[in-house]
Protein backbone atom coordinates (compact mmCIF):
# COMPACT_ATOMS: atom_id res chain seq x y z
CA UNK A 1 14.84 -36.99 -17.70
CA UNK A 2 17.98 -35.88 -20.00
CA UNK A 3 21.14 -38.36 -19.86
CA UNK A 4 23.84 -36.76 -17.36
CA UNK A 5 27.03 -38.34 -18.84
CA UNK A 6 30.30 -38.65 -16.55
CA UNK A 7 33.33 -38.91 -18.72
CA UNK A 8 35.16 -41.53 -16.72
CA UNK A 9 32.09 -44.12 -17.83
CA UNK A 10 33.87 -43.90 -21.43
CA UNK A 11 37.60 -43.14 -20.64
CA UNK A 12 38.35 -45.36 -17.47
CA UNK A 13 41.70 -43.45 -16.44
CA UNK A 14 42.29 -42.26 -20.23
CA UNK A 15 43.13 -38.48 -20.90
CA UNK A 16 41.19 -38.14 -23.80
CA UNK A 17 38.00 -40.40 -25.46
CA UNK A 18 37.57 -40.17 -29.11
CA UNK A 19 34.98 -42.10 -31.61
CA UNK A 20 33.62 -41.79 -35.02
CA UNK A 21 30.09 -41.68 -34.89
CA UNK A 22 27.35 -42.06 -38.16
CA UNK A 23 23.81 -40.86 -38.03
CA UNK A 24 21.67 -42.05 -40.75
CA UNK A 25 19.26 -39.55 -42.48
CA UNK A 26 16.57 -41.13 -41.05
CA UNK A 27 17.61 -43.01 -37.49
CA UNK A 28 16.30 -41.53 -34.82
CA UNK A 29 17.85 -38.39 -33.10
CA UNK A 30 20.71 -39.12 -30.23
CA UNK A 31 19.12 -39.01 -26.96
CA UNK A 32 19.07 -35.11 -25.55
CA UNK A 33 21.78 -34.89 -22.40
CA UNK A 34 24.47 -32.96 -21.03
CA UNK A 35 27.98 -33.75 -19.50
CA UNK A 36 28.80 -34.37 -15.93
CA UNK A 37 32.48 -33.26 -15.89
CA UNK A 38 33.47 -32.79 -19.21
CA UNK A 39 33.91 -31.11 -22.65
CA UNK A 40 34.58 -32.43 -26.23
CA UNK A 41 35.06 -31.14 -29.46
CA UNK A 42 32.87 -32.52 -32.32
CA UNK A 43 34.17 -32.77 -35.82
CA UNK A 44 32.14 -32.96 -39.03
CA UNK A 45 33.75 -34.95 -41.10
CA UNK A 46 31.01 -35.48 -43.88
CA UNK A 47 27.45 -35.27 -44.43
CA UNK A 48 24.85 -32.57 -42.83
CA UNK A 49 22.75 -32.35 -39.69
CA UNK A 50 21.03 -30.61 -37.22
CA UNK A 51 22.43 -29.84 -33.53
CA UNK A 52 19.29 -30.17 -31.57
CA UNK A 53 19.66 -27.42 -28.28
CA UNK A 54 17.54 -25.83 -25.87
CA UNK A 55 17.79 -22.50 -27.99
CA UNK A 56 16.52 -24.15 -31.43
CA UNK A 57 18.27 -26.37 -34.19
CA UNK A 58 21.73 -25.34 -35.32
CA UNK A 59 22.25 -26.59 -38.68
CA UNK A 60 25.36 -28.95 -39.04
CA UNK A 61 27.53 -29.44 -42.53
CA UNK A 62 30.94 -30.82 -43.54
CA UNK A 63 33.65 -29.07 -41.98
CA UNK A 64 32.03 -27.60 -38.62
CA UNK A 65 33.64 -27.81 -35.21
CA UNK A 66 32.18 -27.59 -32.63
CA UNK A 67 32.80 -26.97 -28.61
CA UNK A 68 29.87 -28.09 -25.98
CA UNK A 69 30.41 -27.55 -22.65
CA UNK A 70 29.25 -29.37 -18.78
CA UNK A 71 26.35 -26.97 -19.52
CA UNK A 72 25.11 -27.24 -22.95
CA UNK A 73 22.18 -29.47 -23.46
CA UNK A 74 22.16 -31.12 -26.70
CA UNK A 75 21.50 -33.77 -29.46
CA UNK A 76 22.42 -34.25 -32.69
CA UNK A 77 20.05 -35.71 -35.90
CA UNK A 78 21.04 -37.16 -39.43
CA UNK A 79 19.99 -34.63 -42.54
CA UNK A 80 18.82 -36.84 -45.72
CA UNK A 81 20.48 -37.61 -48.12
CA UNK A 82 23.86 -38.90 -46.28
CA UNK A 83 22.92 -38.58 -42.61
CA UNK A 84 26.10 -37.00 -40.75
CA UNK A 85 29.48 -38.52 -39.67
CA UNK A 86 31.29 -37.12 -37.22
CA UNK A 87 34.64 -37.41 -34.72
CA UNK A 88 34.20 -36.51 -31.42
CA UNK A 89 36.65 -36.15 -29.01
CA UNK A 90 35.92 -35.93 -24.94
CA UNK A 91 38.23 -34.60 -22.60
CA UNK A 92 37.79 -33.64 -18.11
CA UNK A 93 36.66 -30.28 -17.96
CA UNK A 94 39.28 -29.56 -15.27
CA UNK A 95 42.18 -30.51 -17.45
CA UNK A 96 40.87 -28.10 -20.45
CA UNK A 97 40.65 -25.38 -18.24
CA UNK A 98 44.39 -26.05 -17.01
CA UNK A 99 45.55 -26.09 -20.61
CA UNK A 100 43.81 -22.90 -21.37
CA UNK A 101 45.03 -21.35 -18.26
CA UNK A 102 49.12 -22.54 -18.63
CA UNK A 103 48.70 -21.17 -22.44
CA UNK A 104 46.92 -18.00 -21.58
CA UNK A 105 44.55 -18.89 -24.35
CA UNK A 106 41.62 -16.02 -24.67
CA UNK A 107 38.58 -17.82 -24.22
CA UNK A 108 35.68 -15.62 -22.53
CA UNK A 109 33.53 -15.52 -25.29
CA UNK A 110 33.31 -19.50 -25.40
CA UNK A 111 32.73 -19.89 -21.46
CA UNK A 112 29.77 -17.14 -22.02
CA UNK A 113 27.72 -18.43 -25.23
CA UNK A 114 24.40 -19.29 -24.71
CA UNK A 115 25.09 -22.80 -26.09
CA UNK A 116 27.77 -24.71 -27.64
CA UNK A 117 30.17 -22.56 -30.00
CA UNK A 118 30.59 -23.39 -33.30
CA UNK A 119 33.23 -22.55 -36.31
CA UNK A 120 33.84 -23.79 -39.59
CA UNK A 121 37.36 -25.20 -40.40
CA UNK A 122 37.29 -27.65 -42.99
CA UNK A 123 40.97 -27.82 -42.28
CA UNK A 124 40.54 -29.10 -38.80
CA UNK A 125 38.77 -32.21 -39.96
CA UNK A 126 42.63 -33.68 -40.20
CA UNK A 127 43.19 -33.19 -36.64
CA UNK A 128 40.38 -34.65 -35.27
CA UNK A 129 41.58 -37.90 -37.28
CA UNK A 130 44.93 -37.92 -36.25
CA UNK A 131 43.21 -37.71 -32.43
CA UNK A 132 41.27 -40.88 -33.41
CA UNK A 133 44.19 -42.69 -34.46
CA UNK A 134 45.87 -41.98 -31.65
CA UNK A 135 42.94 -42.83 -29.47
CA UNK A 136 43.12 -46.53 -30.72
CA UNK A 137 46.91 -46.80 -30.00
CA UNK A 138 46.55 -45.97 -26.28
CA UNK A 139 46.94 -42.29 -25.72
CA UNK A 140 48.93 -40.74 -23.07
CA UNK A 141 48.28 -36.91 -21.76
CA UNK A 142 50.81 -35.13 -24.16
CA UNK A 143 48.61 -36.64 -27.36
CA UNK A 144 45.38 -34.76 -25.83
CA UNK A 145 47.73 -31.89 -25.33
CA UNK A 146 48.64 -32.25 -29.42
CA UNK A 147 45.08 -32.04 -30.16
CA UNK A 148 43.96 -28.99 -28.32
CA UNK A 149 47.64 -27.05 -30.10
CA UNK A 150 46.89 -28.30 -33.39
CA UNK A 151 42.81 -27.68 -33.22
CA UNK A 152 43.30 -24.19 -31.55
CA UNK A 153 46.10 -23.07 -34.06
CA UNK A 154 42.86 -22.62 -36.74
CA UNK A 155 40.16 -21.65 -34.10
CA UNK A 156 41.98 -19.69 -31.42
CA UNK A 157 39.74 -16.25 -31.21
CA UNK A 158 41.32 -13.41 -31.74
CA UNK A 159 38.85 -10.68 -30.57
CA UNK A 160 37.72 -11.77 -26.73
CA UNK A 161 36.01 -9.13 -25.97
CA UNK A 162 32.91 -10.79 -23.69
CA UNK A 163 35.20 -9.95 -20.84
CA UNK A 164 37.94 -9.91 -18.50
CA UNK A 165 40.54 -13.35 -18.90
CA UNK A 166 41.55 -15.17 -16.14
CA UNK A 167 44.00 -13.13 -13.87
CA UNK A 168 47.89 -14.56 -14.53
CA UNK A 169 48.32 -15.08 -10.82
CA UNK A 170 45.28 -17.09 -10.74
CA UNK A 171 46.01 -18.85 -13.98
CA UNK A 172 49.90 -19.53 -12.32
CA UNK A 173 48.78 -20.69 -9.45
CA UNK A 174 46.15 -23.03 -10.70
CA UNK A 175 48.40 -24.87 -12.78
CA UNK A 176 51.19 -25.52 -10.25
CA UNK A 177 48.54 -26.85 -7.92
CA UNK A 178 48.63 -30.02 -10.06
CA UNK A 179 52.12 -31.00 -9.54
CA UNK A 180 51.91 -33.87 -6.81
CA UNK A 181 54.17 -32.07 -4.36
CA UNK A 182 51.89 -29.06 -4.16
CA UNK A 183 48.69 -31.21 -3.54
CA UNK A 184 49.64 -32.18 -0.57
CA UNK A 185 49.54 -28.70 0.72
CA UNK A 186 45.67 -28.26 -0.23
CA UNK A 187 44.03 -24.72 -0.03
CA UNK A 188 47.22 -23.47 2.42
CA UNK A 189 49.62 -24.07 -0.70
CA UNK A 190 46.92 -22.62 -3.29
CA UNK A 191 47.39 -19.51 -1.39
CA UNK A 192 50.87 -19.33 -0.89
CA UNK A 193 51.32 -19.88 -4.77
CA UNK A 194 48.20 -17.10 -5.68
CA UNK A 195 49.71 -14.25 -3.09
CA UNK A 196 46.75 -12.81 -2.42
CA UNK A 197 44.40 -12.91 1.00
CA UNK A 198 41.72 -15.92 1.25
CA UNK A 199 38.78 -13.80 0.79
CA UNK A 200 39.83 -12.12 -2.29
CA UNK A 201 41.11 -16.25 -3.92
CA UNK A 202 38.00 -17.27 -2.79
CA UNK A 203 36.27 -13.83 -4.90
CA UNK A 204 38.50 -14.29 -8.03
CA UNK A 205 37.98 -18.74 -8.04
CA UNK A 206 34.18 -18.45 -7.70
CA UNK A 207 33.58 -15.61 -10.53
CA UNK A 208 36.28 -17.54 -13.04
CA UNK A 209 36.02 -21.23 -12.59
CA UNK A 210 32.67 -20.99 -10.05
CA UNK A 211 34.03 -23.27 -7.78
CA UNK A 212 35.61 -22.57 -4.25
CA UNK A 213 39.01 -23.23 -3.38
CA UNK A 214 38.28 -26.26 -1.46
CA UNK A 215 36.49 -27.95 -4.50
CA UNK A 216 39.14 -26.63 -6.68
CA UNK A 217 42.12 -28.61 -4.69
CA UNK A 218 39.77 -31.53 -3.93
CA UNK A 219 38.74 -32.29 -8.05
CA UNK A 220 42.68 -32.10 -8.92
CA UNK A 221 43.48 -34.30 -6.51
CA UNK A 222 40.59 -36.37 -7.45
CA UNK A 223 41.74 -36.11 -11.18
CA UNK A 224 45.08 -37.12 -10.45
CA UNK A 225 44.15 -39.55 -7.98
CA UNK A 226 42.20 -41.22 -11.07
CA UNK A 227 45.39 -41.59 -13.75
CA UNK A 228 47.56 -43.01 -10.97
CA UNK A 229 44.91 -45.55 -10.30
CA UNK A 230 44.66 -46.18 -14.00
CA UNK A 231 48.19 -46.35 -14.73
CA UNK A 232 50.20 -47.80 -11.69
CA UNK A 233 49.40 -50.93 -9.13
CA UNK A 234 50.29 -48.68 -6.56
CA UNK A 235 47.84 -49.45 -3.19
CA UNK A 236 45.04 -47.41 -2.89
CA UNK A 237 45.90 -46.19 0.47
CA UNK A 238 49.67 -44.99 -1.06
CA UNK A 239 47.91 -42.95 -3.85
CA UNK A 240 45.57 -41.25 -1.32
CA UNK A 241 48.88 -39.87 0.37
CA UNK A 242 50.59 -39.04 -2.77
CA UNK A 243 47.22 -37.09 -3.68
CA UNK A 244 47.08 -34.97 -0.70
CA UNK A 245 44.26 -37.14 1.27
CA UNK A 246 44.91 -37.60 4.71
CA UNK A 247 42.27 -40.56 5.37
CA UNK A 248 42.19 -43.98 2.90
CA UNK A 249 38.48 -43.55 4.39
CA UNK A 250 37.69 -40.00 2.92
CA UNK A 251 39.96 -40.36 0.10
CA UNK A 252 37.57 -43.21 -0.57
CA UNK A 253 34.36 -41.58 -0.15
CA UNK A 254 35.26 -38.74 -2.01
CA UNK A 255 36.35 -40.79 -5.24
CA UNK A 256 33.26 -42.93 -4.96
CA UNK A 257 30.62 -39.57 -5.04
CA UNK A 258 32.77 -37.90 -7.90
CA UNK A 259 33.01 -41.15 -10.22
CA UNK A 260 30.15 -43.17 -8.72
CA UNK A 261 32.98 -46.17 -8.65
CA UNK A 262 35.01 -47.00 -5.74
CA UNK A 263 38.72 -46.34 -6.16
CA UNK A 264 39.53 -50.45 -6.40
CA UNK A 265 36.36 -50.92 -9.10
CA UNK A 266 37.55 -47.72 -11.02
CA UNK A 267 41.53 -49.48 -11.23
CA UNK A 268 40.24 -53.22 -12.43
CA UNK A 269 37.45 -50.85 -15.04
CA UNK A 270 40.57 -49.19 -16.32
CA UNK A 271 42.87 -51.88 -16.23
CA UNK A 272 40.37 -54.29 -18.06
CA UNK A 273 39.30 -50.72 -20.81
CA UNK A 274 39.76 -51.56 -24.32
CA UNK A 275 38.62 -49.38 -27.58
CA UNK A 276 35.55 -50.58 -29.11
């Protein structure tokens, strides 16, 4: 059975995870899996490769980016003579679709590839560095922000044409949900904010994000729920209020199933993190 990796196993209450990795020519391939609740960005930085994927090998050089997704199914092998060296950078699928969303970045064609989306910007190799770097020095949320500004300034499409965008009322009301004050009004405030009639935010949240309302509110609450554990000694019963959770109890349960760590484990984890 394929690895199913959850990003909070690598980032314990950090926005962003980032690594250099090396694959020698002839090492074995990375084991195939997929991602649990996240995206990254992989940079190649020098070397060549093959991207091992359900649809065939994609070949892998110097100066390739590439974007794989919750969905995308993957592993990567060394090429002889140099094997491949990369920087990848891993990031909560919720939070890149906020970003995209609050920038009104066109991005259709990426949610509806068949696997993971590749370009070639040698230029972007500098980016992904700078990310590292500022991996190591404990990032905060506006460094992952940097990243995705610089890194979509030379890969932003320009021709979306797979489909219709995200409607700007959803988009809006999407990213206010994640200020504190409107998670405590859960799906009633989500509608308020949209303007629209529950059946038709139910229509439009299901065919752009596939996810109901309900799980929408519930995984930013989670999500903020998680960098308030990381980052302040606040109780745990104090951040379930602040997060819109009525009951320490469900709060509790909820956090558990989603990061498959109770809510006090996940805080000393984070608390005790370091960069390897």
């Amino acid at each position: 059975m394929d690895q199913v990796l959850r990003f909070e196993s690598h980032a314990f209450g950090r926005p962003y995870h980032a690594a250099r990795v090396r694959i020698p020519a002839r090492a074995r391939d990375t084991e195939l899996h997929t991602h649990a609740d996240f995206h990254e960005f992989m940079g190649v930085v020098s070397g060549s490769g093959e991207h091992l994927l359900t649809t065939g090998a994609q070949q892998l050089q110097a100066g390739d980016v590439v974007l794989v997704r919750p969905s995308d199914r993957h592993a990567v092998r060394g090429a002889a003579p140099d094997g491949l060296e990369f920087v990848n950078v891993a990031f909560p699928s919720s939070a890149w679709q906020g970003f995209l969303d609050l920038t009104r970045t066109p991005s259709t064609s990426w949610a509806s590839a068949r696997g993971p989306v590749t370009f070639h910007a040698p230029e972007a190799m500098t980016v992904f560095e700078h990310a590292l770097k500022r991996f190591q020095d404990e990032p905060g949320a506006y460094d992952l922000v940097r990243f995705w500004i610089d890194l979509l300034e030379l890969l932003a499409p320009t021709g979306d044409t797979a489909g219709p965008g995200t409607p700007s009322w959803l988009a809006k009301a999407c990213t206010a949900m994640r200020a504190e004050e409107n998670l405590h009004g859960g799906v009633p405030r989500l509608l308020e904010l949209a303007g629209v009639s529950p059946a038709h935010l139910s229509r439009s949240m299901r065919a752009t994000y596939g996810v109901t309302p309900t799980d929408f509110v519930t995984d930013v609450r989670l999500e903020h729920a998680a960098s308030l554990l990381a980052a302040t000694n606040d109780p745990v019963a104090a951040i379930a209020t602040r997060c819109g959770f009525t009951s320490q109890s469900y709060f509790t349960r909820r956090f558990t199933a989603a990061h498959h760590l109770s809510p006090r484990e996940f805080r000393r984890r984070s608390q005790r993190a370091f960069v390897p």
